[in-house]
PDB file of N, CA and C in Angstrom:
ATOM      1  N   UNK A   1     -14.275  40.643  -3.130  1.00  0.00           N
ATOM      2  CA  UNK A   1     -14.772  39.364  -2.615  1.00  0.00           C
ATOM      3  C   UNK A   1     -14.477  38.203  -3.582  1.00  0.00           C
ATOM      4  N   UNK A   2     -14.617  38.507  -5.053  1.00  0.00           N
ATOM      5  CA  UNK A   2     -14.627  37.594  -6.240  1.00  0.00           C
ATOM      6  C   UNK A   2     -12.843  36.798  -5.426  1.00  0.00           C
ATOM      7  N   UNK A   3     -11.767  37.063  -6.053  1.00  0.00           N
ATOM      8  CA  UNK A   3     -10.704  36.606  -5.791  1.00  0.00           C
ATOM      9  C   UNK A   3     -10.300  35.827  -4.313  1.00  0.00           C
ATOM     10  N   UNK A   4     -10.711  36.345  -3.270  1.00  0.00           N
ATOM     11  CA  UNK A   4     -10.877  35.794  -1.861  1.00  0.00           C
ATOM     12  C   UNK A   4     -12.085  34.316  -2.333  1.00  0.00           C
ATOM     13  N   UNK A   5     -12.903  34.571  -3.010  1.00  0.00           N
ATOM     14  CA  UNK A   5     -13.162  33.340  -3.302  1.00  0.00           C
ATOM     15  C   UNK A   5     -12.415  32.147  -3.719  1.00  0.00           C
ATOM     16  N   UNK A   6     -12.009  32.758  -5.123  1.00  0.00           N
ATOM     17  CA  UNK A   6     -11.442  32.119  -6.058  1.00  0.00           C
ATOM     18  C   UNK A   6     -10.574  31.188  -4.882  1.00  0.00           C
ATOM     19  N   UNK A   7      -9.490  32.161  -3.963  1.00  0.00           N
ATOM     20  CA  UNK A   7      -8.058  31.378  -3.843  1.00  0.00           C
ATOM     21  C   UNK A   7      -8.707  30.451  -2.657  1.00  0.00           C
ATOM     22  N   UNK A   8      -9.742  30.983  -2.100  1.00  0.00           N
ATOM     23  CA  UNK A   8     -10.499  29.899  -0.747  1.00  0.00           C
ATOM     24  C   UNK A   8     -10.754  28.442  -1.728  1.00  0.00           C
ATOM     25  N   UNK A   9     -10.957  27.804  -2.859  1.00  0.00           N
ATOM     26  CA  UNK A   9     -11.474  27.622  -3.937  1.00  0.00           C
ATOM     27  C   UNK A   9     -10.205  26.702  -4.235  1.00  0.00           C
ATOM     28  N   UNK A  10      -8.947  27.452  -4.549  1.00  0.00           N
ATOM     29  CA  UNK A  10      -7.779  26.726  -4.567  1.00  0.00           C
ATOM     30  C   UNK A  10      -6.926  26.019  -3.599  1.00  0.00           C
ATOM     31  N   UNK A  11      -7.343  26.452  -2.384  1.00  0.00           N
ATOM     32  CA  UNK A  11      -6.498  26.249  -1.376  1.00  0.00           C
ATOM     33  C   UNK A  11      -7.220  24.211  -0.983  1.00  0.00           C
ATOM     34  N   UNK A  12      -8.855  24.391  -1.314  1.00  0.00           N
ATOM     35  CA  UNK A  12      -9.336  23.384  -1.118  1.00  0.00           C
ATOM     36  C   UNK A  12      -8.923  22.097  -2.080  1.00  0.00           C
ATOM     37  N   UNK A  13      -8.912  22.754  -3.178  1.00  0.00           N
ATOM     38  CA  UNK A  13      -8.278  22.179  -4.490  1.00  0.00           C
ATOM     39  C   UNK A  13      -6.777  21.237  -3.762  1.00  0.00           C
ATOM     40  N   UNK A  14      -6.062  22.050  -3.285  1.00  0.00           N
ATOM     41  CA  UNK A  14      -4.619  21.590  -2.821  1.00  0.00           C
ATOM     42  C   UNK A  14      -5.021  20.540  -1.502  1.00  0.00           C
ATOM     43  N   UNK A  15      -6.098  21.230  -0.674  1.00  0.00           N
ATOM     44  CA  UNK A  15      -6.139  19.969   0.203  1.00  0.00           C
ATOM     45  C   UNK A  15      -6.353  18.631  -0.380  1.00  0.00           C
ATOM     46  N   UNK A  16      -7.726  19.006  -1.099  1.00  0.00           N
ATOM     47  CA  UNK A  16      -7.873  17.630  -1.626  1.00  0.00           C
ATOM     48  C   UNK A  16      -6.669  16.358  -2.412  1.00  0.00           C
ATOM     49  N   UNK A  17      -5.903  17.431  -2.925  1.00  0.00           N
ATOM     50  CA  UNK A  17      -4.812  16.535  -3.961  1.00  0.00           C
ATOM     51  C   UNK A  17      -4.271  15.974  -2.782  1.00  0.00           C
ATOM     52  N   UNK A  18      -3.660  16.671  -1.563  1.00  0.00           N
ATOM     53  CA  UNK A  18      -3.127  15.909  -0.214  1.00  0.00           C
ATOM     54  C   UNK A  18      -3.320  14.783   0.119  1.00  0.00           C
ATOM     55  N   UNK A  19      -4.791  14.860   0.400  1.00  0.00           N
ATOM     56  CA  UNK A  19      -5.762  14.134   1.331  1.00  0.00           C
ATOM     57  C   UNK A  19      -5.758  12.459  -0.356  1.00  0.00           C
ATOM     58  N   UNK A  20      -5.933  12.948  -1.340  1.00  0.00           N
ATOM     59  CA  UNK A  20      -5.980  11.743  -2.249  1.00  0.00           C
ATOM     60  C   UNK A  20      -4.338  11.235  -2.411  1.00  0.00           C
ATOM     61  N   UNK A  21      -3.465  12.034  -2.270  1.00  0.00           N
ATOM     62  CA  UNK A  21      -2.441  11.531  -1.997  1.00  0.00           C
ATOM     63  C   UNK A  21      -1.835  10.416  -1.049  1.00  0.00           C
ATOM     64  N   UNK A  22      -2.415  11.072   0.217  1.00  0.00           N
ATOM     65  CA  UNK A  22      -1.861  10.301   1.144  1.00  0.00           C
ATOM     66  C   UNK A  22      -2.844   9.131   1.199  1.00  0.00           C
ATOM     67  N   UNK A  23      -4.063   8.775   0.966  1.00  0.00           N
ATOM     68  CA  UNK A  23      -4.587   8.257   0.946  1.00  0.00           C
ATOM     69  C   UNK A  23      -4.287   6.670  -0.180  1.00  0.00           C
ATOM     70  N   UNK A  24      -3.588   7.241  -1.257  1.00  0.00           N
ATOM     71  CA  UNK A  24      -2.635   6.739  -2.103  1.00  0.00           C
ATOM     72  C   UNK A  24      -1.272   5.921  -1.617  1.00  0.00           C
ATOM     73  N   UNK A  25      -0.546   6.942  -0.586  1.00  0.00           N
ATOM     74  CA  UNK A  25       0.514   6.058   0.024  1.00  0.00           C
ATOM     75  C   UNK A  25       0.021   5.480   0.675  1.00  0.00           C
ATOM     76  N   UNK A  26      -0.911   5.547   1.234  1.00  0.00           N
ATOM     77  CA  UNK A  26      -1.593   4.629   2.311  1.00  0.00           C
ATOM     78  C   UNK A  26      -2.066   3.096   1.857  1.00  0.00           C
ATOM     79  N   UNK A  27      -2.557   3.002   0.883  1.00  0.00           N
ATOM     80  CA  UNK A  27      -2.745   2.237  -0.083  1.00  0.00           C
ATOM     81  C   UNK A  27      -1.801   0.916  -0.416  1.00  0.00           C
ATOM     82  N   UNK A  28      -0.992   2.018  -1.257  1.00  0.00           N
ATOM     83  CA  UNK A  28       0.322   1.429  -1.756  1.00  0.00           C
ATOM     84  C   UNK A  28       1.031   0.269  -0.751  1.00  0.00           C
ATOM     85  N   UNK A  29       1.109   1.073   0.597  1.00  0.00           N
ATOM     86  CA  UNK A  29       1.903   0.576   1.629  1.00  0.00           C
ATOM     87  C   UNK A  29       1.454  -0.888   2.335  1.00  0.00           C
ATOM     88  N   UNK A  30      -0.133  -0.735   2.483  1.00  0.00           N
ATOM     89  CA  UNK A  30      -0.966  -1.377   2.717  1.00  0.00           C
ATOM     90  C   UNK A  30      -0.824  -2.845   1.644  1.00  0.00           C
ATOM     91  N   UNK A  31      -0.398  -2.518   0.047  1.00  0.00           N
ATOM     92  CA  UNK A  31      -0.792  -3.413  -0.642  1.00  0.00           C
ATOM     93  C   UNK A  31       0.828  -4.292  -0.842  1.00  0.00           C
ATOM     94  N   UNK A  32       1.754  -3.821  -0.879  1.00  0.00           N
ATOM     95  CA  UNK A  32       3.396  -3.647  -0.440  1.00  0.00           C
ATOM     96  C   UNK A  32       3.234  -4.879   0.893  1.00  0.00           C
ATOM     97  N   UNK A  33       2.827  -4.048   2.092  1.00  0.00           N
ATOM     98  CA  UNK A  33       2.520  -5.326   2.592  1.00  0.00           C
ATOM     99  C   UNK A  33       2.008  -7.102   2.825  1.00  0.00           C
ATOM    100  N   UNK A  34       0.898  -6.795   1.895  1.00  0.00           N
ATOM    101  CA  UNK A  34       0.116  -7.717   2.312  1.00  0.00           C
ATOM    102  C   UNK A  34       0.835  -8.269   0.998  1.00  0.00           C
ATOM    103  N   UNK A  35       1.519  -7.948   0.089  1.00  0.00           N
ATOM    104  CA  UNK A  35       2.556  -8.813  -1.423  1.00  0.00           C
ATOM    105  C   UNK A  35       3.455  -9.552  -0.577  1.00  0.00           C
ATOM    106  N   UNK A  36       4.611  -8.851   0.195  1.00  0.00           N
ATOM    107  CA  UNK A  36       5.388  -9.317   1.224  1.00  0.00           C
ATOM    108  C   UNK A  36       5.099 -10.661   2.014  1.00  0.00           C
ATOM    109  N   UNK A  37       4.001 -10.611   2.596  1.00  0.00           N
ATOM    110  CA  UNK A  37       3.606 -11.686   3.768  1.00  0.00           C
ATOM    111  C   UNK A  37       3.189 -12.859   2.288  1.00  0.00           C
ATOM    112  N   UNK A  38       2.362 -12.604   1.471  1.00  0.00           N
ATOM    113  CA  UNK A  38       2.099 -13.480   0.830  1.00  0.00           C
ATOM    114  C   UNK A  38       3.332 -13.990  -0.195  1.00  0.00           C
ATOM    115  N   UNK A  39       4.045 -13.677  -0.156  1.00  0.00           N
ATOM    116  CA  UNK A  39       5.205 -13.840  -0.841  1.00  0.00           C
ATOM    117  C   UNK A  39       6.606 -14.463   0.195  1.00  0.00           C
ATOM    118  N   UNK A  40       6.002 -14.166   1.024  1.00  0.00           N
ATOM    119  CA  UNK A  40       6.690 -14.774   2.456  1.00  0.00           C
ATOM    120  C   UNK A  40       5.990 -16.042   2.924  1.00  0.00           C
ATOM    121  N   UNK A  41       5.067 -15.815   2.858  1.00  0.00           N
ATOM    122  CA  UNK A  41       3.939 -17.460   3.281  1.00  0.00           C
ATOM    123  C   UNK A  41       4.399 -18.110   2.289  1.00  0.00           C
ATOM    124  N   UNK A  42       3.978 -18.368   0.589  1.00  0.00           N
ATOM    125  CA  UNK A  42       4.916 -19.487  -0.140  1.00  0.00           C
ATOM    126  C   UNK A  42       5.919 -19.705  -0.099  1.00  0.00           C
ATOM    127  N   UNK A  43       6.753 -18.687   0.262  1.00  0.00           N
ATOM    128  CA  UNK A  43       8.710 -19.095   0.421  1.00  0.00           C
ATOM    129  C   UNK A  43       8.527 -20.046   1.212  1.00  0.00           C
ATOM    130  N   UNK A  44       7.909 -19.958   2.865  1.00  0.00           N
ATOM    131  CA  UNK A  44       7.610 -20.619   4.142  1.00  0.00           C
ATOM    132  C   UNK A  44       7.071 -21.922   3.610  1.00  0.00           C
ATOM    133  N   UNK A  45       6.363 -21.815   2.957  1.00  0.00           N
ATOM    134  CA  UNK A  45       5.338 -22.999   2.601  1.00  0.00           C
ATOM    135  C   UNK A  45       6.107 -23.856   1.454  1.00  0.00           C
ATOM    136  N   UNK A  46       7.381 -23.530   0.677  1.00  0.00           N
ATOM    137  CA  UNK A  46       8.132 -24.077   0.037  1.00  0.00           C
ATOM    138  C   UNK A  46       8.964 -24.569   0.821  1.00  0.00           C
ATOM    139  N   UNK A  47       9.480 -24.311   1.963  1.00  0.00           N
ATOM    140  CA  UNK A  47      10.837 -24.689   2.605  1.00  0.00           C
ATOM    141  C   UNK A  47      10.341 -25.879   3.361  1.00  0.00           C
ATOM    142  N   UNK A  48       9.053 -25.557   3.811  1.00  0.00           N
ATOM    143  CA  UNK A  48       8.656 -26.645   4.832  1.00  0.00           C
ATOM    144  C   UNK A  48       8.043 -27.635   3.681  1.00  0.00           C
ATOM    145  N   UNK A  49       7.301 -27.843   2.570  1.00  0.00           N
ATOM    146  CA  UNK A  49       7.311 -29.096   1.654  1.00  0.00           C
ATOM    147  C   UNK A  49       8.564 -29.619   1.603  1.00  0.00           C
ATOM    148  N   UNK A  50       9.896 -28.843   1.384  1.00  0.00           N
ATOM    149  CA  UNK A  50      11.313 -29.324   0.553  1.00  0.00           C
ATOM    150  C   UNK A  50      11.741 -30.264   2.067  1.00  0.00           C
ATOM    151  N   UNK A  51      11.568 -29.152   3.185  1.00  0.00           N
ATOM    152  CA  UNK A  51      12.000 -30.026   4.149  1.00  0.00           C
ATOM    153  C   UNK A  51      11.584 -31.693   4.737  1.00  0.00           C
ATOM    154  N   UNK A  52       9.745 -31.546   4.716  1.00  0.00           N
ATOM    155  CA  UNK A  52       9.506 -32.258   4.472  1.00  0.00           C
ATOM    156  C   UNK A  52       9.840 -33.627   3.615  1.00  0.00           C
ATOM    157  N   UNK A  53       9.755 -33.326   2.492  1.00  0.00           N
ATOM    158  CA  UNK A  53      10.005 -34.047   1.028  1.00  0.00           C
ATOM    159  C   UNK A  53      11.617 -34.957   1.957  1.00  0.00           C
ATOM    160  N   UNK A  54      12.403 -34.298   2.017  1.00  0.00           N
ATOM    161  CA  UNK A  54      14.146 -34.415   2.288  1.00  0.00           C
ATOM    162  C   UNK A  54      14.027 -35.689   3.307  1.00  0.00           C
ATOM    163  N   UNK A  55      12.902 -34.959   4.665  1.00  0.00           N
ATOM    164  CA  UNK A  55      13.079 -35.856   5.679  1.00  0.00           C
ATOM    165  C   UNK A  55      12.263 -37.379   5.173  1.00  0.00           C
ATOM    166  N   UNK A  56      11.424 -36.884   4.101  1.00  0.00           N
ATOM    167  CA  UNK A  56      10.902 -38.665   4.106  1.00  0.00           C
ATOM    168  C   UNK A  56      11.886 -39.703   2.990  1.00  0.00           C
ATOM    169  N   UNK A  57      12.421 -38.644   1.944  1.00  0.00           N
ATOM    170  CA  UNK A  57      12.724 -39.372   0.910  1.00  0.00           C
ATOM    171  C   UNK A  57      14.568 -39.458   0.872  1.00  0.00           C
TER     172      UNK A  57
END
């Protein structure tokens, strides 16, 4: 019984690393994103001042 423990024991061990894993890319991807858009909104928000700026001056 001891060893049937043990590996029931490990197997949970491995889910968990999964489950914090993906939970990790999940993350990542999530934060990847939201860098993107905000890094995309000032580009946006630069082009339209410059354009601005151009058309008055």
């Amino acid at each position: 019984m001891k060893p049937f423990k043990e590996k029931e024991k490990h197997k949970k061990k491995i889910r968990h690393y999964l489950f914090e894993e993906i939970i990790e890319f999940i993350i990542d991807g999530i934060l990847g994103l939201l860098w993107r858009l905000v890094v995309g909104f000032f580009q946006f928000l630069g082009r339209l001042i410059m354009s601005i700026f151009h058309h008055f001056f």
